[in-house]
Protein backbone atom coordinates (compact mmCIF):
# COMPACT_ATOMS: atom_id res chain seq x y z
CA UNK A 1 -35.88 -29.29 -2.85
CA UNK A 2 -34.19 -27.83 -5.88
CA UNK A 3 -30.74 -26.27 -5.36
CA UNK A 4 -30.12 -22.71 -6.90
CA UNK A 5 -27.30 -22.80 -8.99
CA UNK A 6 -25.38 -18.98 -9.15
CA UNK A 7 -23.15 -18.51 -12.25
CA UNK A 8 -19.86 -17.89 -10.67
CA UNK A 9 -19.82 -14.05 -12.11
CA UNK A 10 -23.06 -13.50 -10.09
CA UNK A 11 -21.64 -14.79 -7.12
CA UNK A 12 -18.39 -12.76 -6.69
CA UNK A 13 -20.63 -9.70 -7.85
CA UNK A 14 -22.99 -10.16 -4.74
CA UNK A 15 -19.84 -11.04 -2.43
CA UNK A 16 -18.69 -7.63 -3.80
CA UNK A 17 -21.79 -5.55 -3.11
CA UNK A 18 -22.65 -7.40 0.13
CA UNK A 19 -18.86 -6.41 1.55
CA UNK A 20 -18.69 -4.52 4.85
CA UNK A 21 -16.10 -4.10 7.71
CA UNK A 22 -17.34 -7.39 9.86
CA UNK A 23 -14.35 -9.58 8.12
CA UNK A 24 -11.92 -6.95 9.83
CA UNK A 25 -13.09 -8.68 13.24
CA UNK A 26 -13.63 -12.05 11.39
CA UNK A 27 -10.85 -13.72 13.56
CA UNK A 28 -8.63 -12.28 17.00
CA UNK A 29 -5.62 -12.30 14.57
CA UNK A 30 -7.48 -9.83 12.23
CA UNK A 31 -9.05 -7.90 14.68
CA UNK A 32 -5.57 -7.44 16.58
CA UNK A 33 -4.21 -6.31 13.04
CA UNK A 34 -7.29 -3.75 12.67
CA UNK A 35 -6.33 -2.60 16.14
CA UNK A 36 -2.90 -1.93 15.84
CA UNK A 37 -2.69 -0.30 12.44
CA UNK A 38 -5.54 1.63 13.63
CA UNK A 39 -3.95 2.88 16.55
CA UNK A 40 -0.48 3.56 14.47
CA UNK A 41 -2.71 5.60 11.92
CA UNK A 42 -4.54 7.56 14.90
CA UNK A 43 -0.60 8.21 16.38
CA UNK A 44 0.50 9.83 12.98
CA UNK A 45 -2.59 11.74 12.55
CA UNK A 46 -2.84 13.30 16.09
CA UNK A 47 1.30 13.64 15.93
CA UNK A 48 0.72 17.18 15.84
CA UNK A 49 -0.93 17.37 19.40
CA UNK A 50 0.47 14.28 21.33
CA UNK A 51 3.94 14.59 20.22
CA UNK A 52 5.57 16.12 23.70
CA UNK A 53 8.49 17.77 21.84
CA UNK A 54 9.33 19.45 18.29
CA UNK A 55 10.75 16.75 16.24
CA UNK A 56 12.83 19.13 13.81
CA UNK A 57 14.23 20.63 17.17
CA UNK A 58 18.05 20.47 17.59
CA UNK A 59 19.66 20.11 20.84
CA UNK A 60 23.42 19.04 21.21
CA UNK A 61 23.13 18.99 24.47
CA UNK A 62 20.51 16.32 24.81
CA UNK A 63 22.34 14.04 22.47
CA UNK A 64 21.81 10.29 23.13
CA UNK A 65 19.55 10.77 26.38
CA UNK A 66 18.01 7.46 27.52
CA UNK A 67 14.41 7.61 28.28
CA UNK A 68 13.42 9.87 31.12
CA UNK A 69 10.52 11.57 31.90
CA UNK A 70 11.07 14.39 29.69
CA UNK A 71 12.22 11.74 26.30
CA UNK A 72 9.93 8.96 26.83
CA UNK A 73 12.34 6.82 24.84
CA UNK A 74 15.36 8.91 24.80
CA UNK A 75 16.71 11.39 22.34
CA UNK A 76 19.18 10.83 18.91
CA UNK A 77 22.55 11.89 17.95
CA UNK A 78 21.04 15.67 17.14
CA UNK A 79 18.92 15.62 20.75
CA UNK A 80 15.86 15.45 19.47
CA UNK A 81 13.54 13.92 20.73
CA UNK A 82 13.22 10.67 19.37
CA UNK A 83 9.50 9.96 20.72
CA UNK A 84 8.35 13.12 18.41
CA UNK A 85 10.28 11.77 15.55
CA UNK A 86 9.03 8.40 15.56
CA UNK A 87 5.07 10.08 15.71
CA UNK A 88 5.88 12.50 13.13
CA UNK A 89 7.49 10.26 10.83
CA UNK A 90 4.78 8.02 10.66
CA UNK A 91 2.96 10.86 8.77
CA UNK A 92 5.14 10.63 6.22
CA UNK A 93 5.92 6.94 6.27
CA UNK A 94 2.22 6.33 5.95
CA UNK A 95 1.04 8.86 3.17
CA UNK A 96 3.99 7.36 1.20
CA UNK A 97 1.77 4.15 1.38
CA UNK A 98 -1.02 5.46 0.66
CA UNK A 99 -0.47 7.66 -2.20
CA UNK A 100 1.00 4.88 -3.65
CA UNK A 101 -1.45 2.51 -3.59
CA UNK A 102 -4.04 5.16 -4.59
CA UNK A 103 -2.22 6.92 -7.65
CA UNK A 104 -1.08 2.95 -8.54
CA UNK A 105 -4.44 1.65 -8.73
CA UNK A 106 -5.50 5.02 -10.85
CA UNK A 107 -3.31 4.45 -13.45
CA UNK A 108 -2.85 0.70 -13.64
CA UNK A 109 -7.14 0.93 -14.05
CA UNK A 110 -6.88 2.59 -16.88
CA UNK A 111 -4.01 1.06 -18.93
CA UNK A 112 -5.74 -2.28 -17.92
CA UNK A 113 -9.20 -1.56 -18.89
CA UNK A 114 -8.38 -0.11 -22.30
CA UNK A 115 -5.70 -3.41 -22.81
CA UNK A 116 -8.34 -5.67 -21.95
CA UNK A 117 -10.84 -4.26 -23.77
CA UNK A 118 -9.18 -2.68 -27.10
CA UNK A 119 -7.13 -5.68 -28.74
CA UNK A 120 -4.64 -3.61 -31.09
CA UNK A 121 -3.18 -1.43 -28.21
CA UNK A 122 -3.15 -4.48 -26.20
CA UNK A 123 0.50 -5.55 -27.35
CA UNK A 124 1.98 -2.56 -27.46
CA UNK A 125 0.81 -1.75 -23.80
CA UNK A 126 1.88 -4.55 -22.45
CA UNK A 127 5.00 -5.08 -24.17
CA UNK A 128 6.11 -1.66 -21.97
CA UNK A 129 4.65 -2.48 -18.96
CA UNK A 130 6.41 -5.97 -18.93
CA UNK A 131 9.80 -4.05 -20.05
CA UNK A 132 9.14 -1.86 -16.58
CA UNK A 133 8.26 -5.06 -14.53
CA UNK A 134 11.72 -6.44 -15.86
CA UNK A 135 13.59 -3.69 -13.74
CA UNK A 136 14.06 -4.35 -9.92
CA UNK A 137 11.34 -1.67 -8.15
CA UNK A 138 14.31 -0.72 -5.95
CA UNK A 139 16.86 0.03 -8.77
CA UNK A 140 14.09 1.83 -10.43
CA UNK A 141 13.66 3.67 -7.53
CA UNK A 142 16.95 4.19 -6.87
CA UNK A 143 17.69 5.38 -10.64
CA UNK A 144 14.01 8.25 -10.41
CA UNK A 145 15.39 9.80 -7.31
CA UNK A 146 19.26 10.13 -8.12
CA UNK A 147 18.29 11.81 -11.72
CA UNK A 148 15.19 14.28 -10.15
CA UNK A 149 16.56 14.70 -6.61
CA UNK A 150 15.14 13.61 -3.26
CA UNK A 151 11.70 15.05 -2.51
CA UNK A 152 8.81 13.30 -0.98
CA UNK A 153 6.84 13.52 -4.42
CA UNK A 154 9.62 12.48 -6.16
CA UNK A 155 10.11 9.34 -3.61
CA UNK A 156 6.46 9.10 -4.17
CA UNK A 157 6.38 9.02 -8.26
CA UNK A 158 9.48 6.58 -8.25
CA UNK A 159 7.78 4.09 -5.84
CA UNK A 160 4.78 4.10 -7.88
CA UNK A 161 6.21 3.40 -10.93
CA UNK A 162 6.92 -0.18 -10.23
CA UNK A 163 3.48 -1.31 -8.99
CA UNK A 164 1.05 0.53 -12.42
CA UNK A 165 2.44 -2.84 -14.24
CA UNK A 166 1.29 -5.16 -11.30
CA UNK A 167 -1.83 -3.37 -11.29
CA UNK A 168 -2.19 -3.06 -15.29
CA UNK A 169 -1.82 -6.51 -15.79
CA UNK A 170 -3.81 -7.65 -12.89
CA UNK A 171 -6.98 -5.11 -14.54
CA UNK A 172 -6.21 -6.66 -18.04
CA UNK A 173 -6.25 -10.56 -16.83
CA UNK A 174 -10.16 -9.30 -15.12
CA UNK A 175 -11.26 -7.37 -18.46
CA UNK A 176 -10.34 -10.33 -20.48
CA UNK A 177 -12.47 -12.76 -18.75
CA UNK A 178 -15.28 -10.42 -18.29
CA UNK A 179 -15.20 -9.83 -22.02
CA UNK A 180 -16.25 -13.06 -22.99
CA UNK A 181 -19.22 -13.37 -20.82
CA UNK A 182 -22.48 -13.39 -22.13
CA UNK A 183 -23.99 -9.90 -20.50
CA UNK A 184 -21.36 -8.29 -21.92
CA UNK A 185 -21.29 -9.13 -25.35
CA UNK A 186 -24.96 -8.28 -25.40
CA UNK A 187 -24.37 -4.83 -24.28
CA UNK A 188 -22.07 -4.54 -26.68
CA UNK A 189 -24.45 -6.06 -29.45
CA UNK A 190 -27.11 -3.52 -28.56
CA UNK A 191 -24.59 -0.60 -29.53
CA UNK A 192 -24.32 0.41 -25.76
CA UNK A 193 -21.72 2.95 -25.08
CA UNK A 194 -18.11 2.76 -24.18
CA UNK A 195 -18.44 4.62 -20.88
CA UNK A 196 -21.14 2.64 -20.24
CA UNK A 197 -19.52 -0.73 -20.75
CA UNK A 198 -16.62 0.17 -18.45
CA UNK A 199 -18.72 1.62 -16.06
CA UNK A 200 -21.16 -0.99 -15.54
CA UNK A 201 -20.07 -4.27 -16.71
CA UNK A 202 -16.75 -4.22 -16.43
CA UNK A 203 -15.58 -1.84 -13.65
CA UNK A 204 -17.50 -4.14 -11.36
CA UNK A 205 -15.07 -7.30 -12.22
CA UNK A 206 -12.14 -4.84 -11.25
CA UNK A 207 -13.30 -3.99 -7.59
CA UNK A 208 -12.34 -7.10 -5.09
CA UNK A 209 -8.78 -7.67 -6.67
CA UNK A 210 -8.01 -4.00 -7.29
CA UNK A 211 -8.91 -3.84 -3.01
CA UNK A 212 -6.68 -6.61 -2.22
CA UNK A 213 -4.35 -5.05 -4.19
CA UNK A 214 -4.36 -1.91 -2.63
CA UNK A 215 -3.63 -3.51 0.69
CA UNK A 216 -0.10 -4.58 -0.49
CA UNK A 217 0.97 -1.74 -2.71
CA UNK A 218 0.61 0.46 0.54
CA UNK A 219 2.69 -1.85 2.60
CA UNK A 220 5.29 -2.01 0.09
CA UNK A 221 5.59 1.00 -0.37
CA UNK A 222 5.67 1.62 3.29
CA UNK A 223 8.40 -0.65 3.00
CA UNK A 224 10.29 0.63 -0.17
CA UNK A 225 10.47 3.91 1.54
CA UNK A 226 11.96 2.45 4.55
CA UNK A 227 14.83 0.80 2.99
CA UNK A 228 15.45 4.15 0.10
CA UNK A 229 15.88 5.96 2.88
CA UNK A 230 18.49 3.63 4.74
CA UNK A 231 20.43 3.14 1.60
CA UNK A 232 20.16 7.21 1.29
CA UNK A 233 18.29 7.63 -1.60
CA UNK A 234 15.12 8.64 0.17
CA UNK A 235 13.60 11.99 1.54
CA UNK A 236 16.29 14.19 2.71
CA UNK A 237 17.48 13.07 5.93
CA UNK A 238 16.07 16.10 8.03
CA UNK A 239 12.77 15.36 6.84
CA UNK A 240 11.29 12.62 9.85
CA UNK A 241 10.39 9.17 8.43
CA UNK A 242 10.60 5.70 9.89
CA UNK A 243 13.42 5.09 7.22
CA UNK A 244 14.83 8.07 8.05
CA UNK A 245 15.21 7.80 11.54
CA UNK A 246 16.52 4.23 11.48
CA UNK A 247 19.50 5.13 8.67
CA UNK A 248 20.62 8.18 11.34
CA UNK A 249 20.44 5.42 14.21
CA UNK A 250 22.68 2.44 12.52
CA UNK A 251 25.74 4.44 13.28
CA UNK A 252 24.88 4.41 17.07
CA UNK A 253 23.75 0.99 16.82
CA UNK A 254 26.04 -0.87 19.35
CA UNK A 255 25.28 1.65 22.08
CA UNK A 256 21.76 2.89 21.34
CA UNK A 257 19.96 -0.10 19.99
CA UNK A 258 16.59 1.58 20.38
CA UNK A 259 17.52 4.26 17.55
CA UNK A 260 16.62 1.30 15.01
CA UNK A 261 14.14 -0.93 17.44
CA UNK A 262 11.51 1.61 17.89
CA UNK A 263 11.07 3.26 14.40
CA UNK A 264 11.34 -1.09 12.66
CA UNK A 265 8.91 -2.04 15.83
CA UNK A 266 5.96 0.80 14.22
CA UNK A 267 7.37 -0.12 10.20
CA UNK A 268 6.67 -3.80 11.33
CA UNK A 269 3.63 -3.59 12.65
CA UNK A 270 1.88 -1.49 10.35
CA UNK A 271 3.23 -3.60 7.61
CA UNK A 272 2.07 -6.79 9.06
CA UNK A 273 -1.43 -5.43 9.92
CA UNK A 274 -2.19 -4.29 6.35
CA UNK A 275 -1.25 -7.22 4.53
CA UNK A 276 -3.25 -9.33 7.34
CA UNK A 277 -6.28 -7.01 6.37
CA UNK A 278 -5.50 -7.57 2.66
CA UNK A 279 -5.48 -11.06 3.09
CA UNK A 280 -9.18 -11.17 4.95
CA UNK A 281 -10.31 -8.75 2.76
CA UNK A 282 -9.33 -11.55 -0.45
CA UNK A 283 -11.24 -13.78 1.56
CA UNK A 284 -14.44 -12.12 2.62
CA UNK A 285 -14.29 -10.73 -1.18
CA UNK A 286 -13.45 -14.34 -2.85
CA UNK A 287 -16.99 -17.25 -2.38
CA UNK A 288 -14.74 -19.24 -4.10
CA UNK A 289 -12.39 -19.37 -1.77
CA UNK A 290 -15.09 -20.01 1.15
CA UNK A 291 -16.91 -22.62 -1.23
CA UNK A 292 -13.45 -24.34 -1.21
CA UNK A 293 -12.88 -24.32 2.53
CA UNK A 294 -16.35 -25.43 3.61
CA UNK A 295 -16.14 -28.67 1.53
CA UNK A 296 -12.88 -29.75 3.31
């Protein structure tokens, strides 16, 4: 019996279109990952109606409570309730993430596609790209929010930043391949159109790793957040975030351990589970990678 042979292009193409959400139960690992970020994403969502207490609510008098019936986990050095806080600030904490990863991708598409595919901007593109991946992504963090002042859009624009480069160059190294293969060039021979090309034979190439990718810009930018905020150069500290909540706690540290344990024990979590998704999602997405494992 003859053995169909699939030109490797073909074959990450149909992994691509054939993608669903079984490889989030593809192992108990995964599937515990799906769970729990799932249920931290319900908790911020729904923070509005389960949250027992207002989180922005002072109370002097309720400073350092431990947990009771009425604060679940106990209160801060304000009196608020720290429950409420921790729900609430996952709202925050988690749109950081994703509006990151979303406005990243955006941007870093574009810059990569037209680098890949246009030649004589290619240099000059990535010449500044590669200046902005020479800058640590906190001190360029550090360095957008101290000059336009500490905002959550501003947080947001200087944690995004950092990752278009990651993203550009990762959509260039795709285009460049992609380029060079033989359905391309003939669309190009034929006197196809631009949009067209992009949109149909190369956009295609872009969509597993640009997924992956996703997965880990959101969790470090989850993460970024987190520590801006505990070095004080986040979102003002009123405003409730994980990192937010966890910089007001460090101070009461040695007496109230579960200032820092709760809001880290939710950052660590969702963290965890989204780069455990992004990792099954590079394999379900990647025959290669199962070709590789089923002939050890």
């Amino acid at each position: 019996m003859a053995i169909e042979t699939v030109p490797e292009p073909a074959l990450i193409i149909r992994a691509q279109r054939g993608l669903g959400l079984g490889f989030l139960t593809a192992s108990p690992i995964i599937a515990t990952a799906t769970v729990c970020l799932t249920l931290v994403v319900l908790s911020a969502v729904l923070a509005p109606w389960i949250a027992p207490h207002d989180p922005m609510l002072l109370a002097p008098a309720q400073r350092l409570k431990p947990p009771s019936a009425e604060f679940w986990i106990g209160t801060d050095a304000y009196g608020r309730d720290l429950l409420s806080r921790i729900l609430y600030g996952g709202r925050i904490s988690l749109l950081i993430g994703l509006g990151a990863a979303v406005v990243s991708i955006a941007i870093g598409l574009v810059i990569g596609l037209v680098s890949g595919f246009f030649k004589w901007v290619d240099a000059v593109l990535m010449r500044v790209m590669d200046g902005l991946m020479a800058i640590p992504s906190i001190l360029l963090a550090i360095a957008v929010v101290s000059l336009s002042g500490a905002s959550l859009t501003t947080v947001l624009i200087a944690i995004t930043i950092p990752e278009v480069p990651r993203v550009a160059r990762l959509v260039r190294s795709v285009v460049l391949s992609a380029r060079e293969e033989p359905y391309v060039e003939a669309a190009i021979s034929v006197g196809s159109s631009l949009p067209k090309i992009m949109w149909r034979h190369l956009m295609p190439n872009t969509v597993a790793p640009l997924i992956v990718q996703s997965t880990y810009i959101c969790a470090s930018a989850i993460l970024t957040e987190a520590i801006l905020s505990f070095l004080g150069a986040g979102i003002s500290p009123e405003t409730p975030t994980w990192g937010n909540i966890m910089a007001e706690g460090r101070s009461y540290f040695q007496i109230k351990p579960s200032l820092i344990f709760w809001p880290g024990l939710l950052l660590s979590i969702a963290i965890l589970s989204v780069n455990l998704i992004g990792d099954a999602a590079r394999d379900a997405l990647d025959p290669r990678m199962k070709q590789r494992e089923g002939g050890k």
